[in-house]
PDB file of N, CA and C in Angstrom:
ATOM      1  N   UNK A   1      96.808-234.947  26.479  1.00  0.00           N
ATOM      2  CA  UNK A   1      96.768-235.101  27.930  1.00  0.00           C
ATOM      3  C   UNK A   1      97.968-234.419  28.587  1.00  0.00           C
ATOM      4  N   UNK A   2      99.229-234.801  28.278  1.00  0.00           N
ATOM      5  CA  UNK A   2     100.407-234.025  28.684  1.00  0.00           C
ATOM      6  C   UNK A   2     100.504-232.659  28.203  1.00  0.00           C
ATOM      7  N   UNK A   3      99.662-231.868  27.336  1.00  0.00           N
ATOM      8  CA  UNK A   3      99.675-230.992  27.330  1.00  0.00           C
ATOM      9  C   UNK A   3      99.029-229.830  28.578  1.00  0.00           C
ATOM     10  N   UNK A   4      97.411-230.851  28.519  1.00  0.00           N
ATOM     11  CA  UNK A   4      96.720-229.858  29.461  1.00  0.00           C
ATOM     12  C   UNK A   4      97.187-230.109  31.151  1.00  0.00           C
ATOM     13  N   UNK A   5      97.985-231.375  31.510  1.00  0.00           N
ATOM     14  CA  UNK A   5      98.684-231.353  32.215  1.00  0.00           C
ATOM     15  C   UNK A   5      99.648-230.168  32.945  1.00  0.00           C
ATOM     16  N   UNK A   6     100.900-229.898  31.307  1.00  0.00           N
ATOM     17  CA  UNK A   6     101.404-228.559  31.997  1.00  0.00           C
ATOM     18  C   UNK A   6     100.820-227.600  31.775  1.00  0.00           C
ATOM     19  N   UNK A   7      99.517-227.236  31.082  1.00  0.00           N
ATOM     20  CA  UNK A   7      99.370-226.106  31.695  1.00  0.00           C
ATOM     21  C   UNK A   7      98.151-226.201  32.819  1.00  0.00           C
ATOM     22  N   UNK A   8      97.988-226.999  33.017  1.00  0.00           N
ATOM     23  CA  UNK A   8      97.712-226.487  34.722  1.00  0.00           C
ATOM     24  C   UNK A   8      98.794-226.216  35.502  1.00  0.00           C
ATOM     25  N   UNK A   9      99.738-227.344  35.364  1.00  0.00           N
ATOM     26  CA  UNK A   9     101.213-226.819  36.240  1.00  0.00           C
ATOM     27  C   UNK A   9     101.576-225.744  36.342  1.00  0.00           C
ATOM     28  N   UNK A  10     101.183-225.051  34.983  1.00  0.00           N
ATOM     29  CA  UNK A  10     101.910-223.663  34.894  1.00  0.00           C
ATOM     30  C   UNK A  10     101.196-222.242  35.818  1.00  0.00           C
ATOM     31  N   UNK A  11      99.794-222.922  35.157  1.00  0.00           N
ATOM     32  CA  UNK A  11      98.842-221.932  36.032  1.00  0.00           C
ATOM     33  C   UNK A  11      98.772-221.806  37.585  1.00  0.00           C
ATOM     34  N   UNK A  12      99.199-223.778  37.939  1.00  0.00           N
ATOM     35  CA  UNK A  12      99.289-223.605  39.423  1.00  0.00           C
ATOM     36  C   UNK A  12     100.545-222.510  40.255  1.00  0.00           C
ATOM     37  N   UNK A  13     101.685-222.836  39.084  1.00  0.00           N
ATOM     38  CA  UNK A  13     102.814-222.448  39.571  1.00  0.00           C
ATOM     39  C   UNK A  13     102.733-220.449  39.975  1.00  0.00           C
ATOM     40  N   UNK A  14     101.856-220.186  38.739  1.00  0.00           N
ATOM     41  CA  UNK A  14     101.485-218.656  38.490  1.00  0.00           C
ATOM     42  C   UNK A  14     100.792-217.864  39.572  1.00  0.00           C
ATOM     43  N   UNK A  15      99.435-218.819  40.005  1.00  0.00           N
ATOM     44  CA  UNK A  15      98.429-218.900  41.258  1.00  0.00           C
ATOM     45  C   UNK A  15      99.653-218.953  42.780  1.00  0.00           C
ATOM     46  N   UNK A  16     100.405-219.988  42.486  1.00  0.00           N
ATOM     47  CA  UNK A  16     101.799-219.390  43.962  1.00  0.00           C
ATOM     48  C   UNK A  16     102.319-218.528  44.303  1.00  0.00           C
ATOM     49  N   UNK A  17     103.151-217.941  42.955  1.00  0.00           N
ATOM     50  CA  UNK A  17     103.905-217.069  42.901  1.00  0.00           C
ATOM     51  C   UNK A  17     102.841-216.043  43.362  1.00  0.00           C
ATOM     52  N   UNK A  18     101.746-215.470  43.040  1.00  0.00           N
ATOM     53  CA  UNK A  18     100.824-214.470  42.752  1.00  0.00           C
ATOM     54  C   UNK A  18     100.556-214.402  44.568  1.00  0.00           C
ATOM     55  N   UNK A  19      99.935-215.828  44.904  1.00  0.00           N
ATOM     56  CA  UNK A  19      99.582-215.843  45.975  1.00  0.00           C
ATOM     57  C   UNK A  19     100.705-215.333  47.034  1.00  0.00           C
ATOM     58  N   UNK A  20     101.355-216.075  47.289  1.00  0.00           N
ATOM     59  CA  UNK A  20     102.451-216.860  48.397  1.00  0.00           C
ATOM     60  C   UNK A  20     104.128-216.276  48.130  1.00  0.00           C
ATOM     61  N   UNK A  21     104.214-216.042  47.367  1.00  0.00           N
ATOM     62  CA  UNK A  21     105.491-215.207  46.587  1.00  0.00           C
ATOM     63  C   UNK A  21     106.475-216.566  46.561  1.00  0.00           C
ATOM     64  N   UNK A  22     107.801-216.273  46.098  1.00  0.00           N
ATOM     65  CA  UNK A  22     108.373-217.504  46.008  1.00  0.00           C
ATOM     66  C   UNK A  22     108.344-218.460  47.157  1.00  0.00           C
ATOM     67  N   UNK A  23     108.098-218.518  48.415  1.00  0.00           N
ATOM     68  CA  UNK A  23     108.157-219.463  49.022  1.00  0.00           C
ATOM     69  C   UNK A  23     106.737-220.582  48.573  1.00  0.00           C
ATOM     70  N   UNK A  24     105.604-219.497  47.770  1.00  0.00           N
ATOM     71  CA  UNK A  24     105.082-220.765  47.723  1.00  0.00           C
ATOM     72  C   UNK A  24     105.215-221.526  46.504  1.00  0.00           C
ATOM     73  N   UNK A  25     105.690-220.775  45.581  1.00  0.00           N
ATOM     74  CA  UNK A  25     106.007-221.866  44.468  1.00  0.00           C
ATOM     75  C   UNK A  25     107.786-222.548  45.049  1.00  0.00           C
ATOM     76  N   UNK A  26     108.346-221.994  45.533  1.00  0.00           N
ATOM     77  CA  UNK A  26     108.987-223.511  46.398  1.00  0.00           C
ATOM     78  C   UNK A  26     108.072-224.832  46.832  1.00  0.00           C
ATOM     79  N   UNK A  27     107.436-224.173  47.665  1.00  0.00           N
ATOM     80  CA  UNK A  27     106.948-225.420  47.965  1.00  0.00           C
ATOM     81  C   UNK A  27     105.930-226.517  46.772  1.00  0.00           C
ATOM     82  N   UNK A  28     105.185-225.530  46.034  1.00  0.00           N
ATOM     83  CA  UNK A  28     104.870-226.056  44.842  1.00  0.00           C
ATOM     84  C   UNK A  28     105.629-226.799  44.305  1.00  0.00           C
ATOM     85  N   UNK A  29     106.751-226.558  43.954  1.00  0.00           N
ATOM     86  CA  UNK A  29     107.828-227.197  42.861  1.00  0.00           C
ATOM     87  C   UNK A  29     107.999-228.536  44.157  1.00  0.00           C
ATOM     88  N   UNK A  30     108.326-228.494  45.030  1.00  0.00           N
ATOM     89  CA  UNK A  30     108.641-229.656  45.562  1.00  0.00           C
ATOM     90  C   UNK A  30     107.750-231.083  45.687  1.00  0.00           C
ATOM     91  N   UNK A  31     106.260-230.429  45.603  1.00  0.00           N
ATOM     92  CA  UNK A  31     105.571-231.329  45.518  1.00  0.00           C
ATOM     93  C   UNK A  31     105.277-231.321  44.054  1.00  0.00           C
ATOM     94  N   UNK A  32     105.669-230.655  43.043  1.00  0.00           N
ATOM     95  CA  UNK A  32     105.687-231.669  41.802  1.00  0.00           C
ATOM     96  C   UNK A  32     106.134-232.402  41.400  1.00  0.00           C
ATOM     97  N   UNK A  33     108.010-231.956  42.257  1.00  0.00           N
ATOM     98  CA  UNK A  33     108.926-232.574  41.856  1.00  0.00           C
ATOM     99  C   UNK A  33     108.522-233.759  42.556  1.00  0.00           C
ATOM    100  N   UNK A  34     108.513-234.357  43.590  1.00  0.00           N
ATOM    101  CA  UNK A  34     107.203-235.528  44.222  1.00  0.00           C
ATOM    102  C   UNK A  34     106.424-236.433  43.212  1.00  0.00           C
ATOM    103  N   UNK A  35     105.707-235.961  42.796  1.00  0.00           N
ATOM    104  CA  UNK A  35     104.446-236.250  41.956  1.00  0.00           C
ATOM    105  C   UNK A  35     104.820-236.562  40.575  1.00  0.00           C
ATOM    106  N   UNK A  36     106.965-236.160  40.518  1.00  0.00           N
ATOM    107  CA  UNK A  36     106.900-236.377  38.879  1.00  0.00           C
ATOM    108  C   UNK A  36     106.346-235.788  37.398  1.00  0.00           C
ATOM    109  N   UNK A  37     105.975-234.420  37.675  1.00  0.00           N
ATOM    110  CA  UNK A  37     105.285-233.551  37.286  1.00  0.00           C
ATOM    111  C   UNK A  37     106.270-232.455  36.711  1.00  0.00           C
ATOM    112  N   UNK A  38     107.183-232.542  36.995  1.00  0.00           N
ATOM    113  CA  UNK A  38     108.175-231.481  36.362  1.00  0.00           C
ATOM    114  C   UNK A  38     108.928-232.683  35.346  1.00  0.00           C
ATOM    115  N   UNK A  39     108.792-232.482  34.506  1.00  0.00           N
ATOM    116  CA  UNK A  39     109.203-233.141  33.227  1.00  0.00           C
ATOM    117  C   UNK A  39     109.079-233.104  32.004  1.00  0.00           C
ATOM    118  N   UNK A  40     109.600-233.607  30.909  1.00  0.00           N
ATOM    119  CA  UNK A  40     109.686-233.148  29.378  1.00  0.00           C
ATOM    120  C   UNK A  40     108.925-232.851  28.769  1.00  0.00           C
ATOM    121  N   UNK A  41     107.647-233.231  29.332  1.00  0.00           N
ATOM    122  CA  UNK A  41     106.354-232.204  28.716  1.00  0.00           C
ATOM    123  C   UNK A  41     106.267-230.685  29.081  1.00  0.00           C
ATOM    124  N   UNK A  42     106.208-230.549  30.489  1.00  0.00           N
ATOM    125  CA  UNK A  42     106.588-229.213  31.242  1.00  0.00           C
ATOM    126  C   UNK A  42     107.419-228.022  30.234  1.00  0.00           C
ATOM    127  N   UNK A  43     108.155-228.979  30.383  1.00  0.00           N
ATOM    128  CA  UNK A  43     109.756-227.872  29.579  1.00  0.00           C
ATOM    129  C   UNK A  43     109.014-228.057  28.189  1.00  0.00           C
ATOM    130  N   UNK A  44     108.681-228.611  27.739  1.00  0.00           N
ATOM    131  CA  UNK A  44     108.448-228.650  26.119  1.00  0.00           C
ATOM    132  C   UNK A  44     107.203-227.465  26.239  1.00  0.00           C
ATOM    133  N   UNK A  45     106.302-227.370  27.001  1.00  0.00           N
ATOM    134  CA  UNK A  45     105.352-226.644  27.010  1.00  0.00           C
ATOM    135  C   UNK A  45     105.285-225.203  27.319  1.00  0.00           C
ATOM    136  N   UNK A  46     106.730-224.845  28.545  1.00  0.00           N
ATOM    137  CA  UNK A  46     106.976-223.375  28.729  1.00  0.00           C
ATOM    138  C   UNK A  46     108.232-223.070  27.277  1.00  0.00           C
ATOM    139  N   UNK A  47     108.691-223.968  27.247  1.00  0.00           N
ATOM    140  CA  UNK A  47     109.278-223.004  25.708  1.00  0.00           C
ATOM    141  C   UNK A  47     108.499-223.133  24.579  1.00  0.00           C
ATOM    142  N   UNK A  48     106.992-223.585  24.009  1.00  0.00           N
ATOM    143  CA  UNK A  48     106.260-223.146  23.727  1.00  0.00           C
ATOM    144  C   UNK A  48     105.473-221.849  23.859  1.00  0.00           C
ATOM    145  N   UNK A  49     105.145-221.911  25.299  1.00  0.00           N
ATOM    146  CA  UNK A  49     104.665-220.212  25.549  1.00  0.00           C
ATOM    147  C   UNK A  49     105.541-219.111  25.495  1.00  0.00           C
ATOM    148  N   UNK A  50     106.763-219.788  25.793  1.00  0.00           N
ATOM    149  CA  UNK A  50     107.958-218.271  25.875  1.00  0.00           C
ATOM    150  C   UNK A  50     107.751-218.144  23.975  1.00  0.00           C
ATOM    151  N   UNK A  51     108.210-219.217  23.030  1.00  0.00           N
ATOM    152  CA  UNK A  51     108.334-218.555  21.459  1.00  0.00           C
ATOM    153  C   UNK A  51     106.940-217.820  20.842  1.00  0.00           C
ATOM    154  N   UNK A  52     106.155-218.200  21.661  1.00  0.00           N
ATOM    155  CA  UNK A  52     104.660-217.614  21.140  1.00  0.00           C
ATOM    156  C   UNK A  52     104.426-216.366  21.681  1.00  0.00           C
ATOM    157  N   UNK A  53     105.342-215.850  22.968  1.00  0.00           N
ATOM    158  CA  UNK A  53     105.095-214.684  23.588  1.00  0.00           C
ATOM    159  C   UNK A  53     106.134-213.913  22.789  1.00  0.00           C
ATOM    160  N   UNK A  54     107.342-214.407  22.012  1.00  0.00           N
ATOM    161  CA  UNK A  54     108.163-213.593  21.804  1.00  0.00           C
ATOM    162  C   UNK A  54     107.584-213.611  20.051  1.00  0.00           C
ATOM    163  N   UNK A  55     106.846-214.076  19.553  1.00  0.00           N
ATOM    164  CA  UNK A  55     106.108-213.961  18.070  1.00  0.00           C
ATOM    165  C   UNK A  55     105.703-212.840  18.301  1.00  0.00           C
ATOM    166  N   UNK A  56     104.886-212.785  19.560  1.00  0.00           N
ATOM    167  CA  UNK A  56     103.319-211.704  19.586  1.00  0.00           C
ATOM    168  C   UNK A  56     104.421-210.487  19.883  1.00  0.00           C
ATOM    169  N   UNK A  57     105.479-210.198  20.539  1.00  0.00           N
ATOM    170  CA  UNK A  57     105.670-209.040  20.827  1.00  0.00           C
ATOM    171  C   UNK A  57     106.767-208.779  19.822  1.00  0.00           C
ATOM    172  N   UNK A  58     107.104-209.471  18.704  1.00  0.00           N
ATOM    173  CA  UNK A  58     107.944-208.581  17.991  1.00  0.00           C
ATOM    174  C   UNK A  58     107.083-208.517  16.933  1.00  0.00           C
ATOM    175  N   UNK A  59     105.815-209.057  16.616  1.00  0.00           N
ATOM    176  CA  UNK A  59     104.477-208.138  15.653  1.00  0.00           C
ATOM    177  C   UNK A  59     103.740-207.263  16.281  1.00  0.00           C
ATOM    178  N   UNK A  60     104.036-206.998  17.637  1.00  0.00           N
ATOM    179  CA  UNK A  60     103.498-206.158  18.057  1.00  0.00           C
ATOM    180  C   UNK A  60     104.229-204.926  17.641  1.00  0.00           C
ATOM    181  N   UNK A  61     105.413-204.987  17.902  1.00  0.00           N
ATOM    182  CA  UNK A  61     106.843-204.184  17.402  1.00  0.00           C
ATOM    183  C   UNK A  61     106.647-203.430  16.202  1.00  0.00           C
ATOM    184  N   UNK A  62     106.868-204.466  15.492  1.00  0.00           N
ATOM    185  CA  UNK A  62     106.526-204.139  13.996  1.00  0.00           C
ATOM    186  C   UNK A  62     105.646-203.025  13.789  1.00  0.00           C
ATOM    187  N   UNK A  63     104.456-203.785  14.215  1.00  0.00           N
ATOM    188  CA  UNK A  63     103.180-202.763  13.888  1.00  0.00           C
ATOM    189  C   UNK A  63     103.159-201.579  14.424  1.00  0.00           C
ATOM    190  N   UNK A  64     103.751-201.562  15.948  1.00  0.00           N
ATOM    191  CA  UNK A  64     103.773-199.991  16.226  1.00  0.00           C
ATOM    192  C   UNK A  64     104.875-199.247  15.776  1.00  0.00           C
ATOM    193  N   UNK A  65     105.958-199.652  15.085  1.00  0.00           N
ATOM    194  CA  UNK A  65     107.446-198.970  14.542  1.00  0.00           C
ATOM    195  C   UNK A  65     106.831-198.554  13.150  1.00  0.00           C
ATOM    196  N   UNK A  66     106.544-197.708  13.121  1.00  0.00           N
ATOM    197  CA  UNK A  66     106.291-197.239  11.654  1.00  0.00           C
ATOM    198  C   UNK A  66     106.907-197.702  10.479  1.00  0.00           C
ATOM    199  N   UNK A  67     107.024-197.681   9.696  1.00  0.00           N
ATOM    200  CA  UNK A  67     107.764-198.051   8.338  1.00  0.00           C
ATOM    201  C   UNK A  67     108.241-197.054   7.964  1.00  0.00           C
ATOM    202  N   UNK A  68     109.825-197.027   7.031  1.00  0.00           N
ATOM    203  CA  UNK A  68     110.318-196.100   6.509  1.00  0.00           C
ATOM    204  C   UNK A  68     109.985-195.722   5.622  1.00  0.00           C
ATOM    205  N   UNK A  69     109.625-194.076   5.534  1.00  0.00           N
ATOM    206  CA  UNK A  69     108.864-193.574   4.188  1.00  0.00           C
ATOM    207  C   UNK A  69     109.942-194.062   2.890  1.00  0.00           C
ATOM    208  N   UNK A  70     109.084-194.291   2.020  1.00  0.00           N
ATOM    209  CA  UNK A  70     110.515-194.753   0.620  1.00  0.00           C
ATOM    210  C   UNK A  70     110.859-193.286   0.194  1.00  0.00           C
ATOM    211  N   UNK A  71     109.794-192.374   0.252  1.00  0.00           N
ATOM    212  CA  UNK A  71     110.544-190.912  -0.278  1.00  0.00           C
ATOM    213  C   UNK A  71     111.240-191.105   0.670  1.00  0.00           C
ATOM    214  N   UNK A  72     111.683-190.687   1.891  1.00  0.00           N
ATOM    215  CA  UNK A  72     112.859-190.397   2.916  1.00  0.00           C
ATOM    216  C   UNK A  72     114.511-190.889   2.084  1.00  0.00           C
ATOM    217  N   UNK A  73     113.604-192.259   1.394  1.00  0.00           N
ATOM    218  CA  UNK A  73     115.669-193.174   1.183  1.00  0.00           C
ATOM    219  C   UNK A  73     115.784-192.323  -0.193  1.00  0.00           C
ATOM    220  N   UNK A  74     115.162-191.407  -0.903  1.00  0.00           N
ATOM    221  CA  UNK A  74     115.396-190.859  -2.487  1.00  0.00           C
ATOM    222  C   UNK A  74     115.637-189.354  -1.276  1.00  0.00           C
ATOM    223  N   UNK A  75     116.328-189.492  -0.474  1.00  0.00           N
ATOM    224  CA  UNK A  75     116.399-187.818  -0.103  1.00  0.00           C
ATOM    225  C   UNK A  75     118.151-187.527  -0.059  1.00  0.00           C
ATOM    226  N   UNK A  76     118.345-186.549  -0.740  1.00  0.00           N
ATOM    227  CA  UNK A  76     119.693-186.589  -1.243  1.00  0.00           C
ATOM    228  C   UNK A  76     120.558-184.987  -0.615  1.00  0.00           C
ATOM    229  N   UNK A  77     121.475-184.959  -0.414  1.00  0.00           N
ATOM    230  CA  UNK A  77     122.340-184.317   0.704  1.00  0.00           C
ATOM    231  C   UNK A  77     123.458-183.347  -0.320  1.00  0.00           C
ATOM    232  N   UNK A  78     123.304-182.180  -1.086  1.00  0.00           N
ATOM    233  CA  UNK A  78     124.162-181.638  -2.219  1.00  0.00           C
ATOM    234  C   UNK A  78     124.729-180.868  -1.448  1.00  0.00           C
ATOM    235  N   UNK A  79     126.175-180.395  -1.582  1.00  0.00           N
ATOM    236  CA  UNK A  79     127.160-179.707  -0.788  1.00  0.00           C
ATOM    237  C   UNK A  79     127.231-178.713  -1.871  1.00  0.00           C
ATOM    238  N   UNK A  80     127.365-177.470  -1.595  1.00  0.00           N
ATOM    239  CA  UNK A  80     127.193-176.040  -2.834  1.00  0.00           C
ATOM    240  C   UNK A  80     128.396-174.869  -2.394  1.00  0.00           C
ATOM    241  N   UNK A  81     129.087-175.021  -3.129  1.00  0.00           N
ATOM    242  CA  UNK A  81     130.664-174.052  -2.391  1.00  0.00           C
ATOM    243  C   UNK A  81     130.144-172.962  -2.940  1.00  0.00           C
ATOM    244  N   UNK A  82     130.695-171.564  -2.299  1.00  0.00           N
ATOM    245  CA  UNK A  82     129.726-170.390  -2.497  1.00  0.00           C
ATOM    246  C   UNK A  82     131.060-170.116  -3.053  1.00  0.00           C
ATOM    247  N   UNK A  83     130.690-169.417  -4.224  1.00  0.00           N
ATOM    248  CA  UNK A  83     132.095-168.791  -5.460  1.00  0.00           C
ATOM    249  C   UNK A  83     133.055-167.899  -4.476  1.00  0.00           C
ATOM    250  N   UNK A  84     132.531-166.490  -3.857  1.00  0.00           N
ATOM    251  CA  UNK A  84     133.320-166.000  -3.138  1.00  0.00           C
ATOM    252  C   UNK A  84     133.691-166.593  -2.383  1.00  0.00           C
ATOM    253  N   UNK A  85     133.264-166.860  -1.032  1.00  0.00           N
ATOM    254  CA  UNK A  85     134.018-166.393   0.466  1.00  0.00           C
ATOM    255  C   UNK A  85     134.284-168.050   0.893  1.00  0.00           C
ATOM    256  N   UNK A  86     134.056-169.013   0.023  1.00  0.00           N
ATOM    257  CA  UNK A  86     134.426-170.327   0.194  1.00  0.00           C
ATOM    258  C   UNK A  86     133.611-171.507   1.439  1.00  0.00           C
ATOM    259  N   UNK A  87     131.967-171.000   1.605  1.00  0.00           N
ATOM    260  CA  UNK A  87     131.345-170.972   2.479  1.00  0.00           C
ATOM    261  C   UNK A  87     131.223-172.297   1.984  1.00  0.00           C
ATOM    262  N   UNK A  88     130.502-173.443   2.492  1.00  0.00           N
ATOM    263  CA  UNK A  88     129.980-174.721   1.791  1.00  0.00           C
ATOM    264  C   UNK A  88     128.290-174.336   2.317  1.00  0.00           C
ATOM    265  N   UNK A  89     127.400-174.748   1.669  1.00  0.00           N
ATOM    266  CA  UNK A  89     126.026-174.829   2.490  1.00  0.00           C
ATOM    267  C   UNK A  89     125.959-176.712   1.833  1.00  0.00           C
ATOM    268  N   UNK A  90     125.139-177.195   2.768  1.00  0.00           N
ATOM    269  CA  UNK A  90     124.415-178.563   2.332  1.00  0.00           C
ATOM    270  C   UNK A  90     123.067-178.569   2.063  1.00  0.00           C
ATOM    271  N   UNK A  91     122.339-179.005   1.212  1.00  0.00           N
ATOM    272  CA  UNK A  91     121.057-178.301   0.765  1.00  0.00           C
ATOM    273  C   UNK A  91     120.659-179.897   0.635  1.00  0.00           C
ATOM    274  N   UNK A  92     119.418-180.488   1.170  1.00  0.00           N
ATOM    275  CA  UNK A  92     118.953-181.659   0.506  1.00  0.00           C
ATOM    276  C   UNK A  92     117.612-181.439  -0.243  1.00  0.00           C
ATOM    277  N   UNK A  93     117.842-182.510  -0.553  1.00  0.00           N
ATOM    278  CA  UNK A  93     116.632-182.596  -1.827  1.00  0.00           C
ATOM    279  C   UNK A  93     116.110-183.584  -2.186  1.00  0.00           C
ATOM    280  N   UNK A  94     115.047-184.152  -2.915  1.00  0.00           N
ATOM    281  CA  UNK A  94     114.362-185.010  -3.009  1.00  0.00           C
ATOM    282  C   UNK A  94     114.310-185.399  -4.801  1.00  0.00           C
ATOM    283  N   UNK A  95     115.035-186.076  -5.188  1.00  0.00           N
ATOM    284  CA  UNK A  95     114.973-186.201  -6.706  1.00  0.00           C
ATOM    285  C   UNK A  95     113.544-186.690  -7.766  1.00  0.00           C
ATOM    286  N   UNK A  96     112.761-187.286  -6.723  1.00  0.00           N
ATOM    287  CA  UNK A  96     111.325-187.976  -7.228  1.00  0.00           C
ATOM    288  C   UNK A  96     110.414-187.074  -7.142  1.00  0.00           C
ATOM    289  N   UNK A  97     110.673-185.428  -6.292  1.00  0.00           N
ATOM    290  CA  UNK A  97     109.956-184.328  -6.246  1.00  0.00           C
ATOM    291  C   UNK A  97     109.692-183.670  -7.462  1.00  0.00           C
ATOM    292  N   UNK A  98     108.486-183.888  -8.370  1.00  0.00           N
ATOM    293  CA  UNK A  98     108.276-182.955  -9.511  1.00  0.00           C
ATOM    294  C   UNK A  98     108.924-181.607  -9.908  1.00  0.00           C
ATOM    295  N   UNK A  99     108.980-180.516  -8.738  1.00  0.00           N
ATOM    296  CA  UNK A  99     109.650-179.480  -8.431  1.00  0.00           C
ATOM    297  C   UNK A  99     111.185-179.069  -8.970  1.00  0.00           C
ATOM    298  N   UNK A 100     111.556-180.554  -7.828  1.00  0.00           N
ATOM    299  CA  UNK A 100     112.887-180.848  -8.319  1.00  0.00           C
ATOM    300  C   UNK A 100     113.899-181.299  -9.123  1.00  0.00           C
ATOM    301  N   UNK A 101     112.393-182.545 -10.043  1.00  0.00           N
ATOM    302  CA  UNK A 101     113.267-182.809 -11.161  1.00  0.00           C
ATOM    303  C   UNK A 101     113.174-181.820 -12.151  1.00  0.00           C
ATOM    304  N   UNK A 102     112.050-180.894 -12.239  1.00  0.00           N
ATOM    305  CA  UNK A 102     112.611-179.567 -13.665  1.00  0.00           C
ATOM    306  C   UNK A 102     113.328-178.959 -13.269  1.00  0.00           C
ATOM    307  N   UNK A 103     113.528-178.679 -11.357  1.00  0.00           N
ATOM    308  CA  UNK A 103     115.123-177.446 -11.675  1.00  0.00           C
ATOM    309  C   UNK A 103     116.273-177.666 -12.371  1.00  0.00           C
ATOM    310  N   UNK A 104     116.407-179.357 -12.218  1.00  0.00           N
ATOM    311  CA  UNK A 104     117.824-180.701 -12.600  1.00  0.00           C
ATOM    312  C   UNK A 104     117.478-180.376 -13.744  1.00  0.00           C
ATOM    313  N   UNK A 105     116.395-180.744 -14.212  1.00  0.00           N
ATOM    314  CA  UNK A 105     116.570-180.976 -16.165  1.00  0.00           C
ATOM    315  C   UNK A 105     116.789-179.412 -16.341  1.00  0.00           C
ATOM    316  N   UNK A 106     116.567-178.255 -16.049  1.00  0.00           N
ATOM    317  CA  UNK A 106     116.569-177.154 -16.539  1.00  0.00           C
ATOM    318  C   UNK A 106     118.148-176.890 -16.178  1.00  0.00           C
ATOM    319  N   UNK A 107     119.116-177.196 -14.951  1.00  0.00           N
ATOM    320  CA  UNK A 107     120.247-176.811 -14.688  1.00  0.00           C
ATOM    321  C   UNK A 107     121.293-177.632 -15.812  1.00  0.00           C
ATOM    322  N   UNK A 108     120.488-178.512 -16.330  1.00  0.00           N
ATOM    323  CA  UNK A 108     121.519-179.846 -17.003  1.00  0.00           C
ATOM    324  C   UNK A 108     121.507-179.396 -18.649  1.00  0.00           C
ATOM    325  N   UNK A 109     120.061-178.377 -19.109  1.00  0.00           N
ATOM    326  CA  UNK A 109     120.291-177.948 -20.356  1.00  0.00           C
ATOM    327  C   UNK A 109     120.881-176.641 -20.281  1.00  0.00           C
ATOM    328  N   UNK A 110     121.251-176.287 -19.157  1.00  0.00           N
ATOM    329  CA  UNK A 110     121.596-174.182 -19.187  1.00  0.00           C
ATOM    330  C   UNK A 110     123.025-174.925 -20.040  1.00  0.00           C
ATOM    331  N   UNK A 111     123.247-173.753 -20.731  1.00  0.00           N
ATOM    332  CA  UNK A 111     124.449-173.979 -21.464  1.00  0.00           C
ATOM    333  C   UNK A 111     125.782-173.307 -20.357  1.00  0.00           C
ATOM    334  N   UNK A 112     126.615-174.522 -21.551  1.00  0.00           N
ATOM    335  CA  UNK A 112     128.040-174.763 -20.107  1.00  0.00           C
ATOM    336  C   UNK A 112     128.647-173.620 -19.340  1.00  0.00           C
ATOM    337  N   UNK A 113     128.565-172.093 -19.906  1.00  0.00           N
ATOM    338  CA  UNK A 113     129.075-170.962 -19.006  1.00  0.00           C
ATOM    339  C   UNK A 113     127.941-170.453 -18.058  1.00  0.00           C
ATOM    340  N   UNK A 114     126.645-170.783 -18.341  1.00  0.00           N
ATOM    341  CA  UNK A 114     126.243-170.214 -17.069  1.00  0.00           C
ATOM    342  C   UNK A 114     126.054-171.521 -15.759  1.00  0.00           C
ATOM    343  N   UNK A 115     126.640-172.711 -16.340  1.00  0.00           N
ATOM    344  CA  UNK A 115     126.862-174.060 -14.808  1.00  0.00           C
ATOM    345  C   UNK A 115     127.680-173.208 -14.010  1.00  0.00           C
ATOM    346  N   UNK A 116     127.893-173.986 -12.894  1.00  0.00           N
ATOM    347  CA  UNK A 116     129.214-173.557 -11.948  1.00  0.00           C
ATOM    348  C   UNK A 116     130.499-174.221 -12.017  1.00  0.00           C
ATOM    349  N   UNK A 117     130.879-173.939 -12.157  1.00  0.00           N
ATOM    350  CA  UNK A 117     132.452-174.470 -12.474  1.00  0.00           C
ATOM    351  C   UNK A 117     132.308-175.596 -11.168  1.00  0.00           C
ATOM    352  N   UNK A 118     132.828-176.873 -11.774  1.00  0.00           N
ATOM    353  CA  UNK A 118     133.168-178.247 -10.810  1.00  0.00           C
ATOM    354  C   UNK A 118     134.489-177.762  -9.621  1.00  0.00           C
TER     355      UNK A 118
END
């Protein structure tokens, strides 16, 4: 009963505002406050709708924020000093890339004079 109570209150209060702009939910509120109608059900019932509005819009969130690709977090950032002229380039790469793991296994068996010096 005190439920469907406030929400008519609420709806009435909504129907004021909509209508009458704040002066008429002034006057609304005064005759609830009258009637005893603004009370611990009320409040128990709009912070009900406020946590249920703030559920729906941060799954709404969710769902439209894409998810982070998991390849993206295996994407890796190698700094490569150029022998001469002391250039740096940054080259990234992806280690879970088929491609990429035979260049690694093939750079990791070249024997030690043709690596690059650390």
């Amino acid at each position: 009963e005190a439920r469907r109570v406030s929400r008519e209150t609420v709806q009435a209060l909504l129907n004021a505002v909509a209508k009458d702009g704040p002066a008429g939910m002034d006057e609304l509120f005064t005759g609830l406050r009258a009637a005893d109608e603004l009370n611990d059900d009320l409040i128990r019932y709009l912070d009900e709708l406020v946590r249920t509005q703030e559920r729906t819009a941060q799954r709404q969130q969710r769902e439209e924020t894409p998810a982070p690709d998991a390849a993206d977090d295996d994407v890796r950032d190698v700094e490569f000093a150029d022998a001469g002229d002391g250039a740096v380039e940054t080259v990234s790469f992806d280690p879970s890339d088929p491609s990429n793991a035979r260049t690694l296994a093939a750079a990791a068996a070249a024997p030690p004079a043709a690596r690059p010096a650390d």
